[in-house]
Protein backbone atom coordinates (compact mmCIF):
# COMPACT_ATOMS: atom_id res chain seq x y z
CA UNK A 1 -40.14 -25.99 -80.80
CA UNK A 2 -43.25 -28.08 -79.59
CA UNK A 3 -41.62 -28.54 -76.21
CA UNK A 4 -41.36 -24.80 -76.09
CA UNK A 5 -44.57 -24.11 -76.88
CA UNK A 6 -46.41 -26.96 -74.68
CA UNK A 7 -44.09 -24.87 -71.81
CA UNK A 8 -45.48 -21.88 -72.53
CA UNK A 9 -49.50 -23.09 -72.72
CA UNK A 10 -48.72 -24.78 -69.07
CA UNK A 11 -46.91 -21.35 -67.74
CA UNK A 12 -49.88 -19.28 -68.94
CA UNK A 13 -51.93 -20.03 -65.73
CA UNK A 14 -48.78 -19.17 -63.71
CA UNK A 15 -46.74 -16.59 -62.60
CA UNK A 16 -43.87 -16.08 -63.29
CA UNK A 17 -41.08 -14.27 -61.03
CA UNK A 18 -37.70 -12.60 -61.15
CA UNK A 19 -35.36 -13.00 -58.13
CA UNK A 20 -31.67 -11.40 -57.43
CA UNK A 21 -30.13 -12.30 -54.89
CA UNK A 22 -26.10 -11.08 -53.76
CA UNK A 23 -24.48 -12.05 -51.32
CA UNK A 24 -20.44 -12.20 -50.08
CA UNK A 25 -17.83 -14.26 -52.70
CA UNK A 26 -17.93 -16.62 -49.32
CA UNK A 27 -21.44 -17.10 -48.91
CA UNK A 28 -22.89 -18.50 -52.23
CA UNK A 29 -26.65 -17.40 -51.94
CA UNK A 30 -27.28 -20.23 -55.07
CA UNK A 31 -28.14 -23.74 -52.60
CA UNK A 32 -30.39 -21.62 -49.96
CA UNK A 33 -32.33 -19.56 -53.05
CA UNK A 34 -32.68 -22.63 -54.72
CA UNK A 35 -34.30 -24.70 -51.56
CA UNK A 36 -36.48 -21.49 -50.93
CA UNK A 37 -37.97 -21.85 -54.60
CA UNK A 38 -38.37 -25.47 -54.53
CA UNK A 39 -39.94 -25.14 -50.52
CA UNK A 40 -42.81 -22.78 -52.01
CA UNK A 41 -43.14 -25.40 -54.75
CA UNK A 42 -42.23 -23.14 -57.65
CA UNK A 43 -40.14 -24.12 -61.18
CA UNK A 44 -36.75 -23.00 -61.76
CA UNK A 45 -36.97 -21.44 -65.74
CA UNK A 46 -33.60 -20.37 -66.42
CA UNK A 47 -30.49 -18.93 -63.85
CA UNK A 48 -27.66 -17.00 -63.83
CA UNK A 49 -25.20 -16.57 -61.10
CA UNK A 50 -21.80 -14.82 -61.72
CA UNK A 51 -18.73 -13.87 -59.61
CA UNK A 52 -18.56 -9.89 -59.47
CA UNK A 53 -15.65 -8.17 -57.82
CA UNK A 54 -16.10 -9.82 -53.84
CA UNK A 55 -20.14 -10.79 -54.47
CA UNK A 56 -21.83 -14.05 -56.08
CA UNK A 57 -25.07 -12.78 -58.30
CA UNK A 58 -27.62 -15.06 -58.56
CA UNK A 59 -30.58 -14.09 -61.20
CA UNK A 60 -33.44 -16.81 -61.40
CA UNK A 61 -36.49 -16.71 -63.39
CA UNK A 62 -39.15 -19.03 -61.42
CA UNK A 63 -42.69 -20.05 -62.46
CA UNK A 64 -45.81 -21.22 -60.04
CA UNK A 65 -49.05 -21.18 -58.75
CA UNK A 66 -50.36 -17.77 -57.93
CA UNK A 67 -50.33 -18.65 -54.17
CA UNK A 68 -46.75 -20.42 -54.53
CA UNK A 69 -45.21 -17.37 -55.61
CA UNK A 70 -46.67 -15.42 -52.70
CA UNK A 71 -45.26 -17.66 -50.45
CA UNK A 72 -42.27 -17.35 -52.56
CA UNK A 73 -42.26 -13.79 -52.38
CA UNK A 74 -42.46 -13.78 -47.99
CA UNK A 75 -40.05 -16.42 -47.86
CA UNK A 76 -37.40 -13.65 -50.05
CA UNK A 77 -37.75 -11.17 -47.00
CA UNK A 78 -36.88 -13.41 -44.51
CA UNK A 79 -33.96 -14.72 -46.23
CA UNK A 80 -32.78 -11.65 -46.93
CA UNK A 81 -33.07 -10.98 -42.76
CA UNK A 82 -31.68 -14.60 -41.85
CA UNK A 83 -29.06 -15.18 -44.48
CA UNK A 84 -27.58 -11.69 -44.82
CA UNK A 85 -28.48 -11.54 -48.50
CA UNK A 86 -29.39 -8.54 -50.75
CA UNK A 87 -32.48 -9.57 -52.72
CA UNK A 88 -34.72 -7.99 -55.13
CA UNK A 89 -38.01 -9.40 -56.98
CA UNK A 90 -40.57 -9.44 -59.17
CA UNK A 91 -43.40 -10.31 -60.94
CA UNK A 92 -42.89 -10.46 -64.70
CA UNK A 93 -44.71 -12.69 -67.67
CA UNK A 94 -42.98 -15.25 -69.48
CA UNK A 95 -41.46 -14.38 -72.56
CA UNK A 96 -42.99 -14.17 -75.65
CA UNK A 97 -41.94 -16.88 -78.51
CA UNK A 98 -39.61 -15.10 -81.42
CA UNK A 99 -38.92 -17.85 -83.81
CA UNK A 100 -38.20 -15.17 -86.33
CA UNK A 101 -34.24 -14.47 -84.47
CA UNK A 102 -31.65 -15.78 -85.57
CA UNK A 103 -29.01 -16.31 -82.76
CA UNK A 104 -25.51 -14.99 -83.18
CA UNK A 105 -22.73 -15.18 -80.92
CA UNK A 106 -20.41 -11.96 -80.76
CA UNK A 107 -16.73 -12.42 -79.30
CA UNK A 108 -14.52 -8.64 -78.53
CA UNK A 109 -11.17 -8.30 -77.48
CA UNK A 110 -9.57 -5.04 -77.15
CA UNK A 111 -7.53 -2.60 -74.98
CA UNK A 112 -9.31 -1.24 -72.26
CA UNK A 113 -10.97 2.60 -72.52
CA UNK A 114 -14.26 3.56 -71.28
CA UNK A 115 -17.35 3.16 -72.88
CA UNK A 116 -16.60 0.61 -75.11
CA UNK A 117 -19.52 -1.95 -74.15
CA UNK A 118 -22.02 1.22 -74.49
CA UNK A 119 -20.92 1.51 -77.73
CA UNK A 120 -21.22 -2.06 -78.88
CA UNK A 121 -25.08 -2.39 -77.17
CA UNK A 122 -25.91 1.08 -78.77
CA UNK A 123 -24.36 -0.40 -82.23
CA UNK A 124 -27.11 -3.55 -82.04
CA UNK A 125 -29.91 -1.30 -80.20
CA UNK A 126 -29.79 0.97 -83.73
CA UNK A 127 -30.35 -2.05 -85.77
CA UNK A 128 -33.17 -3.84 -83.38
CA UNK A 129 -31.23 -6.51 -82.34
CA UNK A 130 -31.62 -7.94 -79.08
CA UNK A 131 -28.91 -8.36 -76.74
CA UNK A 132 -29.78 -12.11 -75.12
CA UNK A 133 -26.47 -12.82 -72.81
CA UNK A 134 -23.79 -10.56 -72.15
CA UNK A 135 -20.48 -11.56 -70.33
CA UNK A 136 -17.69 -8.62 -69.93
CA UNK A 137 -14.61 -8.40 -67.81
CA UNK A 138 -11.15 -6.46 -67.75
CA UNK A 139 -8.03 -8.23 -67.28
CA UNK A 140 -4.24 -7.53 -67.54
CA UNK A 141 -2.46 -8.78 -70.64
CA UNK A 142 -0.08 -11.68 -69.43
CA UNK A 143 2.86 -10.35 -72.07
CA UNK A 144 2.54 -6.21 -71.76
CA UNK A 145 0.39 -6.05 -68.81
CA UNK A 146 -1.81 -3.81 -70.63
CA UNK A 147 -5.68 -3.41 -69.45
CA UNK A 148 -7.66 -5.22 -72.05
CA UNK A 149 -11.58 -5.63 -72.60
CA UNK A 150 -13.26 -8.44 -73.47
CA UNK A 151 -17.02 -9.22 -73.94
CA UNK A 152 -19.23 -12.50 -74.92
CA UNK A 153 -22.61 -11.32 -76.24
CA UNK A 154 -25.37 -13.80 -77.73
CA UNK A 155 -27.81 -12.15 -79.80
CA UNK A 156 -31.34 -12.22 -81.42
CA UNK A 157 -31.45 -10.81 -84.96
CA UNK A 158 -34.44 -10.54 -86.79
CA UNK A 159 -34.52 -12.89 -89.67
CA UNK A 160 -35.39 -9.99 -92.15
CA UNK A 161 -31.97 -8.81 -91.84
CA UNK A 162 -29.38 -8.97 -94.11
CA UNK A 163 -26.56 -10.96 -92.56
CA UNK A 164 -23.17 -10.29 -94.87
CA UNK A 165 -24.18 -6.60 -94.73
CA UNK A 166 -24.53 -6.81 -90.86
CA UNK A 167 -21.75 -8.38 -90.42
CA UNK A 168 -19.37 -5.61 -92.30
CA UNK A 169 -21.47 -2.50 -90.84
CA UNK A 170 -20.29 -4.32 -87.64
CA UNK A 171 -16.65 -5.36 -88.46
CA UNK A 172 -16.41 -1.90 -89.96
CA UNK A 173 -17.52 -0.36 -86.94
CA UNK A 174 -15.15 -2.67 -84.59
CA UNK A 175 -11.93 -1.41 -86.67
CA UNK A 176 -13.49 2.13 -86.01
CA UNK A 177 -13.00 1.72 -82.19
CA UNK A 178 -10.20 -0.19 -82.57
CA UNK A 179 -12.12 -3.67 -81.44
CA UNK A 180 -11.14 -7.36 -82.48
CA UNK A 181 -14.02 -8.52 -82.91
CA UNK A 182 -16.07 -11.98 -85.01
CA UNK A 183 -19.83 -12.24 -85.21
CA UNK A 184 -20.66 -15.93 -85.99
CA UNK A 185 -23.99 -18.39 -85.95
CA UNK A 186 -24.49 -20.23 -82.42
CA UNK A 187 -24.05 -23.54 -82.61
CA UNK A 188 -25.68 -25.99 -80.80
């Protein structure tokens, strides 16, 4: 926790930055983002980058000088113009220590129908637990060939909350809708 903090006292004379970038399944936009943000002589905080249907996402939370992130932030509109990508940004803070969550890592499986990751997000949004990561995809079951859902969520709940009764409101609600679901600790 002290490294996390000591982070945090450094990053509050920064700014801190939020760049997507997209670009073609071909055309990666991860090594010439990455040289851009270490060229302007920013910090890398945390990234993302996922395959979605013929595109490569990249998200990337950066941290720098005032001036660093300016250049940072001219340097995104000419790469978007030289290398063909699709980028948004944005300035954003650094987020705010919540030592009080508890992480939880939620695994669903179940046959494809719409609506069913709304459901699950409004199911934790009603209790005021944060949705941290969220992985979903639809695939065809290799034995029926049935469309199935299936969705990797990591989640912040507030320590104040009672964990065996969370766990059946939500294993209750998952045989509702049908949903195999497990809700278990992370483990690092």
């Amino acid at each position: 926790m002290e490294a996390d903090d000591s982070w945090r006292a450094r990053t509050r004379t920064k700014t801190t930055f939020c760049w997507s970038a997209v670009a073609p399944h071909l055309r990666s936009p991860l090594v010439v983002v990455t040289k851009r943000i270490a060229d302007a002589g920013c910090h890398i905080v945390e990234s993302r980058l996922a395959s979605l249907g013929e595109d490569v996402v990249l998200n990337v939370l950066v941290v720098g000088s005032w001036d660093a992130v300016a250049k940072l932030e001219s340097a995104a509109t000419r790469l978007e113009r030289e290398e063909s990508l699709r980028i948004h940004t944005h300035r954003t803070q650094a987020k705010p220590n919540q030592s009080n969550l508890l992480p939880y890592l939620v695994e669903v499986v179940a046959a494809d129908k719409p609506g069913i990751l709304g459901q699950i997000a409004d199911f934790f949004a009603a209790r005021a637990i944060q949705i941290e990561s969220l992985n979903s995809s639809r695939y065809r079951a290799m034995q029926t060939g049935a469309e199935m859902f299936q969705a990797q969520l990591t989640i912040g709940i507030p320590g104040k909350t009672h964990l065996a009764g969370l766990r059946d409101e939500f294993l209750e609600f998952c045989d509702s809708m049908n949903l195999d679901a497990i809700l278990d600790p992370v483990k690092f």
